[in-house]
PDB file of N, CA and C in Angstrom:
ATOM      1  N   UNK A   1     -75.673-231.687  57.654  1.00  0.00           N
ATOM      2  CA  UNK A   1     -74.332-231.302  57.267  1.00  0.00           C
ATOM      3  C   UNK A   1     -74.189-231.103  55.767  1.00  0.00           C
ATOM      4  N   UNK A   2     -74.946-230.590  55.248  1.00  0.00           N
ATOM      5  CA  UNK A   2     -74.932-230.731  53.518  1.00  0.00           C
ATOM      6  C   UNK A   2     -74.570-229.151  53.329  1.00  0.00           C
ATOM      7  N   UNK A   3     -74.412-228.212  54.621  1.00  0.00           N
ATOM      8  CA  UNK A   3     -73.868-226.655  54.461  1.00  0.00           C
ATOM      9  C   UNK A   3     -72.170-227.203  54.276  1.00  0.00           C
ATOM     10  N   UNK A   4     -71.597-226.142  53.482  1.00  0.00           N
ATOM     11  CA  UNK A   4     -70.282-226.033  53.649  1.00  0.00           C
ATOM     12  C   UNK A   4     -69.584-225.468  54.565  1.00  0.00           C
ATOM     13  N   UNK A   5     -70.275-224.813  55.363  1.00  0.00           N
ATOM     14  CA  UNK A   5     -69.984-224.005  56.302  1.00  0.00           C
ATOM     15  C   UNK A   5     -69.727-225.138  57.673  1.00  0.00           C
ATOM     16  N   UNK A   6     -70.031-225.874  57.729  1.00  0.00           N
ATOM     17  CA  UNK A   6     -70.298-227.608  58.649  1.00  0.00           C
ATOM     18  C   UNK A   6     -69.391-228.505  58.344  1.00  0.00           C
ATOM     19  N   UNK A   7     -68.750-228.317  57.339  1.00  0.00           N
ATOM     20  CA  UNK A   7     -67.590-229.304  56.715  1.00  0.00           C
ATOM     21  C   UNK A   7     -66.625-229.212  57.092  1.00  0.00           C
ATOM     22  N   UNK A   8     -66.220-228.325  58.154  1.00  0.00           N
ATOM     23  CA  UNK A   8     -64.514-228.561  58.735  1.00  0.00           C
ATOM     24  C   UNK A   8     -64.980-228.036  60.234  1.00  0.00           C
ATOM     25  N   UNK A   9     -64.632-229.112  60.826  1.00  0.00           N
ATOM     26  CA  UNK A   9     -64.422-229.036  62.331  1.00  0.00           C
ATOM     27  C   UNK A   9     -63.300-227.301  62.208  1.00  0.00           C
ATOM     28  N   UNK A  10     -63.780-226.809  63.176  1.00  0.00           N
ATOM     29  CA  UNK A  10     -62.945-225.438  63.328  1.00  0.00           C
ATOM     30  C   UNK A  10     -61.817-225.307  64.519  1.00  0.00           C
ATOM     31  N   UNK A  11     -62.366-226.099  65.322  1.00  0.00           N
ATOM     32  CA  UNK A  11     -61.559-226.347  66.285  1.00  0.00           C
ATOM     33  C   UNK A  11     -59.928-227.396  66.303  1.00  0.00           C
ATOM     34  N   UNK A  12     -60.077-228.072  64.910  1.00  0.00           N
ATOM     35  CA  UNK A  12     -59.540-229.194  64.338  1.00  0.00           C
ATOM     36  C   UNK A  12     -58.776-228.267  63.679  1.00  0.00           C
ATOM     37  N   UNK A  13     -59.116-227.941  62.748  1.00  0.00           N
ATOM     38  CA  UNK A  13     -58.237-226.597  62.075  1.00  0.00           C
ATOM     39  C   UNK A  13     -57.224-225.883  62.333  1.00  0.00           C
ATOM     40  N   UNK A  14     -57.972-224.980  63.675  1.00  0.00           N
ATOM     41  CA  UNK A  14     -57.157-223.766  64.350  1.00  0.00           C
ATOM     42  C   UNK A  14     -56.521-224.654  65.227  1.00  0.00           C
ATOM     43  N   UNK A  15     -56.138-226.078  65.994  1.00  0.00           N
ATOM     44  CA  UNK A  15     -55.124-226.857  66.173  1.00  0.00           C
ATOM     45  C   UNK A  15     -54.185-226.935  65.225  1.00  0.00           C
ATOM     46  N   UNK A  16     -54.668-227.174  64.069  1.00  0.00           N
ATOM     47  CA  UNK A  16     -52.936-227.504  62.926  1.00  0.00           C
ATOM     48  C   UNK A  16     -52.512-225.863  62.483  1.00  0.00           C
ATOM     49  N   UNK A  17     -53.612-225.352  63.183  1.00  0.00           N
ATOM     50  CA  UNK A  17     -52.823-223.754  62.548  1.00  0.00           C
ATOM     51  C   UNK A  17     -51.832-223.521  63.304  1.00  0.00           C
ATOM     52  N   UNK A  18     -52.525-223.532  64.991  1.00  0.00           N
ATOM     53  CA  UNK A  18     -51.581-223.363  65.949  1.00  0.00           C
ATOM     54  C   UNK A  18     -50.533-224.042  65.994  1.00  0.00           C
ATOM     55  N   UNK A  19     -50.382-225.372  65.590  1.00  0.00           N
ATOM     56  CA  UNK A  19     -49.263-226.439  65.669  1.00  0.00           C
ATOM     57  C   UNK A  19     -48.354-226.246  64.075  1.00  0.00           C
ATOM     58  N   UNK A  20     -48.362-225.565  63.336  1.00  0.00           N
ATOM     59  CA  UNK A  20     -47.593-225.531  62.171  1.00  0.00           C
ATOM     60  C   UNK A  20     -47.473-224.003  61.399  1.00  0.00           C
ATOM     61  N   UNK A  21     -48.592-223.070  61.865  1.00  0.00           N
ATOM     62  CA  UNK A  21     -48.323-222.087  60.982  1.00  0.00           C
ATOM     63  C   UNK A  21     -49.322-221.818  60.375  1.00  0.00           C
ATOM     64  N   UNK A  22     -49.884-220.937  59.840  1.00  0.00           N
ATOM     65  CA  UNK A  22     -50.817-220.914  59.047  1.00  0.00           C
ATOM     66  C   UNK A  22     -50.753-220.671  57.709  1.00  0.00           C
ATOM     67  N   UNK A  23     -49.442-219.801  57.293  1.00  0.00           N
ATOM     68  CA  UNK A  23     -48.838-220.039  56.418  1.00  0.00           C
ATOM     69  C   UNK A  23     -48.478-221.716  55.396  1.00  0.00           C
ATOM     70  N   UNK A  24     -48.218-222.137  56.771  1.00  0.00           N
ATOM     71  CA  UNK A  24     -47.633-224.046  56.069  1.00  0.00           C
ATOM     72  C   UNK A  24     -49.472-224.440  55.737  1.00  0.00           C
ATOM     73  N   UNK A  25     -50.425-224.193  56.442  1.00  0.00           N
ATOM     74  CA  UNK A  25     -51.710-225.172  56.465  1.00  0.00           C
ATOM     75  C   UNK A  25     -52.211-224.662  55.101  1.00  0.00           C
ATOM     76  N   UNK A  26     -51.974-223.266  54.853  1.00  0.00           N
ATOM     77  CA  UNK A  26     -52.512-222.945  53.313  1.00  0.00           C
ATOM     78  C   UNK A  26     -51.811-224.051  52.055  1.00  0.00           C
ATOM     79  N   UNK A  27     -50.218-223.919  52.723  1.00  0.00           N
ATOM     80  CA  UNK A  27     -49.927-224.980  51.705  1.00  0.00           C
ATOM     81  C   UNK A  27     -50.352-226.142  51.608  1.00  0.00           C
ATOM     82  N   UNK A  28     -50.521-226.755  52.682  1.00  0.00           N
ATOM     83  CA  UNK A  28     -50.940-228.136  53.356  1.00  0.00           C
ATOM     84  C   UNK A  28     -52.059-228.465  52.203  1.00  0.00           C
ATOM     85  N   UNK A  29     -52.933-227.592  52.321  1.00  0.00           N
ATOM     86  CA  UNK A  29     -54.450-227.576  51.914  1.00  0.00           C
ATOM     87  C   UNK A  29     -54.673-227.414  50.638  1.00  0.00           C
ATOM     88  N   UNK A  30     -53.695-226.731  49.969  1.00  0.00           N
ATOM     89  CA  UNK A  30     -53.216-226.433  48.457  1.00  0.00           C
ATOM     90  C   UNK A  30     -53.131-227.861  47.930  1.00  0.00           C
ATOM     91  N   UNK A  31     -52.081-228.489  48.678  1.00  0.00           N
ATOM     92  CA  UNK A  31     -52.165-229.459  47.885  1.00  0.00           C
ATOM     93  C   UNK A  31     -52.939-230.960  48.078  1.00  0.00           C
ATOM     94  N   UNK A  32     -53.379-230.874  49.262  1.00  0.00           N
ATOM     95  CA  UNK A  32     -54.895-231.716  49.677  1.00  0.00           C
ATOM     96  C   UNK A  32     -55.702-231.486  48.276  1.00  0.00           C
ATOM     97  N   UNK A  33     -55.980-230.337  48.327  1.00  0.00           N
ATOM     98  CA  UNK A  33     -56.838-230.016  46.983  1.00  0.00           C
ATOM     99  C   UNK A  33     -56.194-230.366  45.717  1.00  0.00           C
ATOM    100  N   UNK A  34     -55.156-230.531  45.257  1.00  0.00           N
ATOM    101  CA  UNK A  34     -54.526-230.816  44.093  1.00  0.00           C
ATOM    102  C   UNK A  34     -54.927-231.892  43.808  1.00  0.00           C
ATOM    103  N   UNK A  35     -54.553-233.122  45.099  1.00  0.00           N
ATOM    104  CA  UNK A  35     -54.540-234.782  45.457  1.00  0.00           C
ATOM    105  C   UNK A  35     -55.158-235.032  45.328  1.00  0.00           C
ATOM    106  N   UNK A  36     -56.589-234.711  46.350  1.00  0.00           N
ATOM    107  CA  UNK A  36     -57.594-235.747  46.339  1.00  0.00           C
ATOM    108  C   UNK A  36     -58.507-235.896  44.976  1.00  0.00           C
ATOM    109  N   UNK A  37     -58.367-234.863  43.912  1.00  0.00           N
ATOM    110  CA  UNK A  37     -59.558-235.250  43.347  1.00  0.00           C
ATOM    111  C   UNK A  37     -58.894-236.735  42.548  1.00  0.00           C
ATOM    112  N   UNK A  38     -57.764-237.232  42.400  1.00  0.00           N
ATOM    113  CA  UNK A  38     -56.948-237.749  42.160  1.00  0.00           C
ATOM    114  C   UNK A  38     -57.001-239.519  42.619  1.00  0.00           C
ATOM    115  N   UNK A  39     -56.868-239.169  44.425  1.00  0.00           N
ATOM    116  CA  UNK A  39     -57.277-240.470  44.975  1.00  0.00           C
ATOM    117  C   UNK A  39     -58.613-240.738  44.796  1.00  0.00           C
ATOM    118  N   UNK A  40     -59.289-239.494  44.841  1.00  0.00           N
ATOM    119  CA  UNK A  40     -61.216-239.828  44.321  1.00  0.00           C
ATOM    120  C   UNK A  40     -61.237-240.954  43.285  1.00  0.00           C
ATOM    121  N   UNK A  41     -60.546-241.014  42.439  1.00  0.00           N
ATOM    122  CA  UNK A  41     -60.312-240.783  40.405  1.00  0.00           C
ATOM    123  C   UNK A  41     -59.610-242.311  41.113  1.00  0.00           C
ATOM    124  N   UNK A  42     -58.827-242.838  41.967  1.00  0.00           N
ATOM    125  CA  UNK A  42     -58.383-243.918  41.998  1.00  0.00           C
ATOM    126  C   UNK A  42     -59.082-244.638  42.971  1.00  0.00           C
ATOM    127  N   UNK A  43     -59.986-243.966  44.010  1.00  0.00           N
ATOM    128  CA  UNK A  43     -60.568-244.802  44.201  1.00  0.00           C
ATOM    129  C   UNK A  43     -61.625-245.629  43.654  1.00  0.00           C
ATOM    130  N   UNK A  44     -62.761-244.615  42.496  1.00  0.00           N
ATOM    131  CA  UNK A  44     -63.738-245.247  41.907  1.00  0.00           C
ATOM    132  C   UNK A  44     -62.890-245.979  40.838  1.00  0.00           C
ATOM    133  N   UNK A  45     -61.662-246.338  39.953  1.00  0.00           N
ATOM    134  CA  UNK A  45     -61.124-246.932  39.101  1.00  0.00           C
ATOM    135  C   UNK A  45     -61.052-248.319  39.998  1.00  0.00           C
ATOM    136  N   UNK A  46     -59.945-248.409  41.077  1.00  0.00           N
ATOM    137  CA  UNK A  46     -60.295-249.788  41.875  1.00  0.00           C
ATOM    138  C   UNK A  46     -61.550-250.412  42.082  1.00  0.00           C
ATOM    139  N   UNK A  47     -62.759-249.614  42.658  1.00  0.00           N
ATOM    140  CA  UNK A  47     -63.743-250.124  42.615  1.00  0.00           C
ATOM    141  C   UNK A  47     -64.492-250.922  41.684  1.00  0.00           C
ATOM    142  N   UNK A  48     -64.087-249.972  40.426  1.00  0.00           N
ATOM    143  CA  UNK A  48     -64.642-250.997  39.224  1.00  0.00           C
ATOM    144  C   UNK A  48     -63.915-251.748  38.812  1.00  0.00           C
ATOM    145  N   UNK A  49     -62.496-252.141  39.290  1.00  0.00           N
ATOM    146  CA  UNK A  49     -61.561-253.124  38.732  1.00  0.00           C
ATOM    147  C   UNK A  49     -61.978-254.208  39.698  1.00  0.00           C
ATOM    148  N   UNK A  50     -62.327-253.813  40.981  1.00  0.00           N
ATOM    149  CA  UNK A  50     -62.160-254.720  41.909  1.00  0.00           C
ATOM    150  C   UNK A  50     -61.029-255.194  42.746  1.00  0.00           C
ATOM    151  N   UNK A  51     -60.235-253.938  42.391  1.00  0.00           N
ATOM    152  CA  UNK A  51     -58.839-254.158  43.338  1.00  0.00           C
ATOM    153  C   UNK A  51     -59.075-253.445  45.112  1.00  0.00           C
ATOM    154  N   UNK A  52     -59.546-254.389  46.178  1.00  0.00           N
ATOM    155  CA  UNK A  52     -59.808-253.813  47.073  1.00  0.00           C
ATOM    156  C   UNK A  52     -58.493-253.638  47.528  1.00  0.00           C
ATOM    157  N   UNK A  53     -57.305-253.993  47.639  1.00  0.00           N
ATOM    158  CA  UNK A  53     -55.841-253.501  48.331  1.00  0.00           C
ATOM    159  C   UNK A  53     -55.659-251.574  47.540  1.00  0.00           C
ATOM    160  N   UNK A  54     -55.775-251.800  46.416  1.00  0.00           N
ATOM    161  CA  UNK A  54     -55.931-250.325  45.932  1.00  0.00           C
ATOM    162  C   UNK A  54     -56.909-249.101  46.581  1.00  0.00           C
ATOM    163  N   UNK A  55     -58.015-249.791  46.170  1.00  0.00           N
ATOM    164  CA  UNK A  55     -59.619-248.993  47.223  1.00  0.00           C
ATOM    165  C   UNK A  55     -58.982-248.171  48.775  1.00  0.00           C
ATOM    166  N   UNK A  56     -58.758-249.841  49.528  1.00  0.00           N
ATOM    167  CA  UNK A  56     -58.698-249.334  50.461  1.00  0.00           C
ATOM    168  C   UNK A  56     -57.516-248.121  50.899  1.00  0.00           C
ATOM    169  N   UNK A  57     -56.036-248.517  50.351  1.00  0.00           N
ATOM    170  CA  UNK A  57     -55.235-247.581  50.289  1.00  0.00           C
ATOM    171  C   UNK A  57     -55.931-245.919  50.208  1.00  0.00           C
ATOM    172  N   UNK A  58     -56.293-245.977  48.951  1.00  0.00           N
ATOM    173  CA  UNK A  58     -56.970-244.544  48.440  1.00  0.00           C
ATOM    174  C   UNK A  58     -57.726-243.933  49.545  1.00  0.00           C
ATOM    175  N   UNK A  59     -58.712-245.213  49.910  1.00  0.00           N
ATOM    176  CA  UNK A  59     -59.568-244.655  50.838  1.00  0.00           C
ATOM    177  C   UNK A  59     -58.912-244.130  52.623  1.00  0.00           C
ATOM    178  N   UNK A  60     -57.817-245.001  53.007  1.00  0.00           N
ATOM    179  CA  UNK A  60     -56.993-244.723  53.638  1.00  0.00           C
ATOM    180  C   UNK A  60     -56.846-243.720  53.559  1.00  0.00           C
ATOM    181  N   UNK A  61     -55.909-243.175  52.307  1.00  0.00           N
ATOM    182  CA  UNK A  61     -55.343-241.726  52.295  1.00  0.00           C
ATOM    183  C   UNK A  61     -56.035-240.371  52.460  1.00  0.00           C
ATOM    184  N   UNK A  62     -57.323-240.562  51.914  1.00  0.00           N
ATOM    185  CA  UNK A  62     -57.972-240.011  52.006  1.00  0.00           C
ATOM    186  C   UNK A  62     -59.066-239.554  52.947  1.00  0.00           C
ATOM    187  N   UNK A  63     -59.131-240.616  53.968  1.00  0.00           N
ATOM    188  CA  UNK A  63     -59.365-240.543  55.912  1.00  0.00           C
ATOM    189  C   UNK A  63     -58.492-239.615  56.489  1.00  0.00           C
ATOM    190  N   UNK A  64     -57.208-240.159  56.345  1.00  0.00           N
ATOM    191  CA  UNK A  64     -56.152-239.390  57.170  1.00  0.00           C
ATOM    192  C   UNK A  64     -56.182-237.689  56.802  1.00  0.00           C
ATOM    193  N   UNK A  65     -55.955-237.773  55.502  1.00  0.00           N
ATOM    194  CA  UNK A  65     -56.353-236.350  55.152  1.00  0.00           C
ATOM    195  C   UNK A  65     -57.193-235.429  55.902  1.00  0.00           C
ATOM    196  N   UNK A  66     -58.597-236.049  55.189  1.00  0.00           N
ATOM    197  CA  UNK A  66     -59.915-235.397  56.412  1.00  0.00           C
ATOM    198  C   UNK A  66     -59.930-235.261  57.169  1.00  0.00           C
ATOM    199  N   UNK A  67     -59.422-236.051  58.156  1.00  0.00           N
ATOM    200  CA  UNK A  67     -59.344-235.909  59.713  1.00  0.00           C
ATOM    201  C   UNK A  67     -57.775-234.759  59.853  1.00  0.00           C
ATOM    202  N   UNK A  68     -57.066-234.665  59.386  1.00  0.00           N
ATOM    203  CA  UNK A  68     -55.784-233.405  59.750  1.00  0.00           C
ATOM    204  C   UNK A  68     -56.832-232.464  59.605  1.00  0.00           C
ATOM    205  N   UNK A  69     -57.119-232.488  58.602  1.00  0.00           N
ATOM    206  CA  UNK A  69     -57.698-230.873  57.858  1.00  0.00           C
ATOM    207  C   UNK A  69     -59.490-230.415  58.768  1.00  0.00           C
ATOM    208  N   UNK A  70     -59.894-231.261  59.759  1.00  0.00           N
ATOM    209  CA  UNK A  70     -60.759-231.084  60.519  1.00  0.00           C
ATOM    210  C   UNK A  70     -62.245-231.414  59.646  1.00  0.00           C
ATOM    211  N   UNK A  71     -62.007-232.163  58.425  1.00  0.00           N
ATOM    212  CA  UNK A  71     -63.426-232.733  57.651  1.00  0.00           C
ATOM    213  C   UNK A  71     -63.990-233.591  58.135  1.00  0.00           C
ATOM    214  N   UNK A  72     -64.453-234.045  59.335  1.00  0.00           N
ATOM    215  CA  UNK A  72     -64.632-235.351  59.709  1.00  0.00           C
ATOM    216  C   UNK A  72     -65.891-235.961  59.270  1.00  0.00           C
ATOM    217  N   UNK A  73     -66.418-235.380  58.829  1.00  0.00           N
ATOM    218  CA  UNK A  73     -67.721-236.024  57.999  1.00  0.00           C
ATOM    219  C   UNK A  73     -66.854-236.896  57.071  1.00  0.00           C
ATOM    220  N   UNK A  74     -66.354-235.998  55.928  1.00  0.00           N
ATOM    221  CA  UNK A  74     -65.578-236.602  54.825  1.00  0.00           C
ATOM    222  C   UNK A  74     -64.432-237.896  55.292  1.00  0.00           C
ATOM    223  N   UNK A  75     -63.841-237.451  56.093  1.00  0.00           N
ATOM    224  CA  UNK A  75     -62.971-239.055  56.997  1.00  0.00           C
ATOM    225  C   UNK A  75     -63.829-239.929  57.344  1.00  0.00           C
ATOM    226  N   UNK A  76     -65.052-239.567  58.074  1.00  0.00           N
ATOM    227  CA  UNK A  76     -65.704-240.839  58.694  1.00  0.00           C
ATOM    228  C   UNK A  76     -66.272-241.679  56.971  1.00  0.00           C
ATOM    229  N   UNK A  77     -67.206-241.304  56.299  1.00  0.00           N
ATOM    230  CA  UNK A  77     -67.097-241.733  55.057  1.00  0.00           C
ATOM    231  C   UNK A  77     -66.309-242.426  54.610  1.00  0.00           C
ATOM    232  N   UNK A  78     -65.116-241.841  54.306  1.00  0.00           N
ATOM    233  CA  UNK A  78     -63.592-242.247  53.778  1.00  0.00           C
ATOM    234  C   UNK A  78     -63.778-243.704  54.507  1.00  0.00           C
ATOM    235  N   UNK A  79     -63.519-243.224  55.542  1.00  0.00           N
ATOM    236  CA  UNK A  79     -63.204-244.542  56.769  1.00  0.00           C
ATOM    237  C   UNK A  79     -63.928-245.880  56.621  1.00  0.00           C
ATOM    238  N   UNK A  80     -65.603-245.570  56.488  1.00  0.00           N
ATOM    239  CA  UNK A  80     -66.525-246.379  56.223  1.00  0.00           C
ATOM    240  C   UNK A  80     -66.534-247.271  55.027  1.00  0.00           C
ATOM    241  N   UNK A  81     -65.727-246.567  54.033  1.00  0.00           N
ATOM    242  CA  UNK A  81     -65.468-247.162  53.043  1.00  0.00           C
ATOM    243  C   UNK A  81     -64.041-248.194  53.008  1.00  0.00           C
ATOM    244  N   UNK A  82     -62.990-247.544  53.678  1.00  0.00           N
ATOM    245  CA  UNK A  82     -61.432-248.432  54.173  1.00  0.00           C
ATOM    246  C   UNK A  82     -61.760-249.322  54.189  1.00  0.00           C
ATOM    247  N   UNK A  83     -62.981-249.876  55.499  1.00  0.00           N
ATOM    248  CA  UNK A  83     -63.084-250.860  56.544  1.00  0.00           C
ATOM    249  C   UNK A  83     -64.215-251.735  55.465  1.00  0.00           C
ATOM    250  N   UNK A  84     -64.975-250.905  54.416  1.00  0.00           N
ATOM    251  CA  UNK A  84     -66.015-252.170  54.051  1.00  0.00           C
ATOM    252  C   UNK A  84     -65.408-252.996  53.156  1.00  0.00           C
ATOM    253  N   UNK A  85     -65.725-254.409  53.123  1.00  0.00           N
ATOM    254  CA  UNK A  85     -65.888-255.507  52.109  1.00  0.00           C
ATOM    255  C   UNK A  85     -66.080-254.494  50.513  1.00  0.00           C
ATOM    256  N   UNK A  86     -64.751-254.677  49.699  1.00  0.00           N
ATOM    257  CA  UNK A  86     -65.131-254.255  48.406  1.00  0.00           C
ATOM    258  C   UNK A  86     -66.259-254.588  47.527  1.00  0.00           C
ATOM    259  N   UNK A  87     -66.440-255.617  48.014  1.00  0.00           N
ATOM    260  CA  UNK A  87     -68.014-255.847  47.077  1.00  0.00           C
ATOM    261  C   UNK A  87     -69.304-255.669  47.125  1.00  0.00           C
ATOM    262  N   UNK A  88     -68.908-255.227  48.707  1.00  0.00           N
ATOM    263  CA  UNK A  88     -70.180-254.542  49.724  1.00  0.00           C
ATOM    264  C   UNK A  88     -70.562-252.910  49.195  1.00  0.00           C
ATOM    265  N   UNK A  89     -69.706-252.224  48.432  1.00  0.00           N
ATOM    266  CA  UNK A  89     -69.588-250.911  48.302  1.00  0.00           C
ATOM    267  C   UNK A  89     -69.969-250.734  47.374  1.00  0.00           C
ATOM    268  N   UNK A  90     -71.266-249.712  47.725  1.00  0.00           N
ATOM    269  CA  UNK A  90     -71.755-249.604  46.411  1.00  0.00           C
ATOM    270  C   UNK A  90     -71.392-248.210  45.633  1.00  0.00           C
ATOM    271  N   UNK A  91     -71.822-247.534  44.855  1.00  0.00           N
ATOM    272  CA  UNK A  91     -71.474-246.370  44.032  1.00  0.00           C
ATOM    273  C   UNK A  91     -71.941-245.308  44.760  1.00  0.00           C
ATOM    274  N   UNK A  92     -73.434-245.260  45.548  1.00  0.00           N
ATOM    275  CA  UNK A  92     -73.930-244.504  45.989  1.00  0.00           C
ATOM    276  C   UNK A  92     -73.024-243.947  47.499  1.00  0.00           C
ATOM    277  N   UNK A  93     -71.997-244.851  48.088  1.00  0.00           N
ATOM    278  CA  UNK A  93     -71.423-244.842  48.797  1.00  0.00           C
ATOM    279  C   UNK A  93     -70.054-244.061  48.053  1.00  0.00           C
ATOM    280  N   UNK A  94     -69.551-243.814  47.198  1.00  0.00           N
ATOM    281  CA  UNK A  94     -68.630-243.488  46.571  1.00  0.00           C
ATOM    282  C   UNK A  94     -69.029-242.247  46.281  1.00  0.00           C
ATOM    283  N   UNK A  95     -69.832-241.900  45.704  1.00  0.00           N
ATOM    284  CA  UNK A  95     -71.070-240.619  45.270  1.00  0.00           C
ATOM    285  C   UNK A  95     -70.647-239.402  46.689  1.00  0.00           C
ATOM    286  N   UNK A  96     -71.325-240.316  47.521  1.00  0.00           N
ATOM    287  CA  UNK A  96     -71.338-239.203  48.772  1.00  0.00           C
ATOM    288  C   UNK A  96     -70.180-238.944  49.409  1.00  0.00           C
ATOM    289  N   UNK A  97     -68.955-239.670  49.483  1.00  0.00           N
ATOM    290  CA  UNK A  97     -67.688-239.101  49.761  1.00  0.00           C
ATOM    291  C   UNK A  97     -67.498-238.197  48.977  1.00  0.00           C
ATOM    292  N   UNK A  98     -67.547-238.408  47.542  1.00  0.00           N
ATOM    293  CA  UNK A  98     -67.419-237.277  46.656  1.00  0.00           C
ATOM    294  C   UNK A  98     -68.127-235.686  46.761  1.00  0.00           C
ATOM    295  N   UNK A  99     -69.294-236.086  47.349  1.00  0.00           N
ATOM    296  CA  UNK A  99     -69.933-234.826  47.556  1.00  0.00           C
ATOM    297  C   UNK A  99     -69.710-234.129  48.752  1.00  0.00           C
ATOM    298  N   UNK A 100     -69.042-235.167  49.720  1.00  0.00           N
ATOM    299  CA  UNK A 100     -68.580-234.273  51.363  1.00  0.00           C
ATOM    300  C   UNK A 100     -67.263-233.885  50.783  1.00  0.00           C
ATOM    301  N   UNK A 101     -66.114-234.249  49.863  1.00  0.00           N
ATOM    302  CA  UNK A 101     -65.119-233.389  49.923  1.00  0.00           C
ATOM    303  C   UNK A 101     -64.925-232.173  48.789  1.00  0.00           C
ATOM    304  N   UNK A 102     -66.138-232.041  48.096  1.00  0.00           N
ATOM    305  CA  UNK A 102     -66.593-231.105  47.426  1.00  0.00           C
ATOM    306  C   UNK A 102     -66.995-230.014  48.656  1.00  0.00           C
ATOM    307  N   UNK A 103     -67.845-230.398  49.298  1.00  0.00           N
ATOM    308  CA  UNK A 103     -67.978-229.024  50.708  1.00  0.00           C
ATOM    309  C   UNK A 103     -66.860-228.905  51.556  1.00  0.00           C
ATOM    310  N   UNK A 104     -66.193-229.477  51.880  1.00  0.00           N
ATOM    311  CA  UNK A 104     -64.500-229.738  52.608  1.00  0.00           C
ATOM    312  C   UNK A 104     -63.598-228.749  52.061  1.00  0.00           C
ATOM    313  N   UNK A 105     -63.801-228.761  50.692  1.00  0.00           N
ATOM    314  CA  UNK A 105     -63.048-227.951  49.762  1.00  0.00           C
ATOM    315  C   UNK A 105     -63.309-226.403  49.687  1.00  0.00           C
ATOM    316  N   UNK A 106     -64.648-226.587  49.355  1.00  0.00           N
ATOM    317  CA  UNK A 106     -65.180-225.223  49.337  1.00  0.00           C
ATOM    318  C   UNK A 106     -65.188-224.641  50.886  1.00  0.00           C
ATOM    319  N   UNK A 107     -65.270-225.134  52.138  1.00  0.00           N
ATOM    320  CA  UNK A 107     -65.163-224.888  53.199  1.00  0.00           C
ATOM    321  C   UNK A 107     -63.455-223.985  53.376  1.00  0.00           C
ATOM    322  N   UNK A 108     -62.435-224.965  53.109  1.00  0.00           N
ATOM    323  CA  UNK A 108     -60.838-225.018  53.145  1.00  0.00           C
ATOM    324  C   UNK A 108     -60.540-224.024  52.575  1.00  0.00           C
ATOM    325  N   UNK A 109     -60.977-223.620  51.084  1.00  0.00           N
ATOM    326  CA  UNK A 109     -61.110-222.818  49.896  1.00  0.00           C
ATOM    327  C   UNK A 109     -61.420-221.235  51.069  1.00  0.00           C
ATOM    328  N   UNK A 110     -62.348-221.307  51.530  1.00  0.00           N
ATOM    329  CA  UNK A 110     -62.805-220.244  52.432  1.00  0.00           C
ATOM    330  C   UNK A 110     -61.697-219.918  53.019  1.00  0.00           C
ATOM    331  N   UNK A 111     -61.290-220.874  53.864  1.00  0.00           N
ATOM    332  CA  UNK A 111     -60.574-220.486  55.044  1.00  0.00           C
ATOM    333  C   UNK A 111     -59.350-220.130  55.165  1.00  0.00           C
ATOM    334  N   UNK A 112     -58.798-220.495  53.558  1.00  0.00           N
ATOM    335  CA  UNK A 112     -57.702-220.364  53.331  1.00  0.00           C
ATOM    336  C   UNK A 112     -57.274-219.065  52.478  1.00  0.00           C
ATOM    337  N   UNK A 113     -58.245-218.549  51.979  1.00  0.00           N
ATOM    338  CA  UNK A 113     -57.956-217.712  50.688  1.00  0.00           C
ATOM    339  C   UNK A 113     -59.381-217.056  50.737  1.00  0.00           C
ATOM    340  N   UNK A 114     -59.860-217.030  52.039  1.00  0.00           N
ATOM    341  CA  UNK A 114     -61.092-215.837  51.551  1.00  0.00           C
ATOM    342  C   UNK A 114     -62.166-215.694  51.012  1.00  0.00           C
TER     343      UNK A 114
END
C-alpha cells in the first residue's frame, strides 16, 4: 500500500459522494486537508510533552476522519496509535501515519480536483 492510488477505499468514497453530494465531499476534503496537517503538528507536540489525553484526542480525530474519507490504512494507524499506551509509542509509529496521510491526500487531491 505505499501507491497512492491504494490510499482511499473507493467504494468508501463513492458512499459519502452518494450520501452528501459531491460537491459537499470536495469541500469536506478541502478542509480535511487544511486540518490534519495540524492535528499531525498536535499530535507529535503531545507526544513529546507526554500529554496522552491530548495524543489520543488528535489521534481520535484523525481515525474518524480517515475512515469517512475511505483512508483506512491511515485510520487503522491513527487508531493503533488512540488505543496505544503513550509511552509505548514510538516516533517511528508517528512517522508512518504521517506518510499514509501524505498518500490519502495526494489520493483525495486526485479525486477531487483532477
Amino acid at each position: 500500500m505505499s501507491d497512492s492510488s491504494t490510499a482511499i477505499d473507493l467504494e468508501v468514497f463513492g458512499d459519502l459522494q452518494a450520501n452528501t453530494g459531491a460537491d459537499f465531499v470536495v469541500e469536506l476534503v478541502d478542509t480535511f486537508l487544511d486540518e490534519a496537517p495540524q492535528l499531525l503538528a498536535q499530535l507529535r507536540s503531545a507526544h513529546a510533552a507526554g500529554e496522552a489525553d491530548n495524543f489520543r484526542r488528535a489521534a481520535h480525530s484523525l481515525k474518524s476522519n480517515g475512515n469517512t474519507f475511505g483512508a483506512l490504512g491511515f485510520a487503522a494507524q491513527a487508531r493503533s496509535l488512540e488505543l496505544a499506551p503513550l509511552p509505548e509509542v514510538g516516533l517511528a509509529s508517528i512517522e508512518r501515519l504521517e506518510q499514509l496521510f501524505q498518500q490519502a491526500a495526494a489520493r483525495l487531491q486526485e479525486l477531487c480536483h483532477g
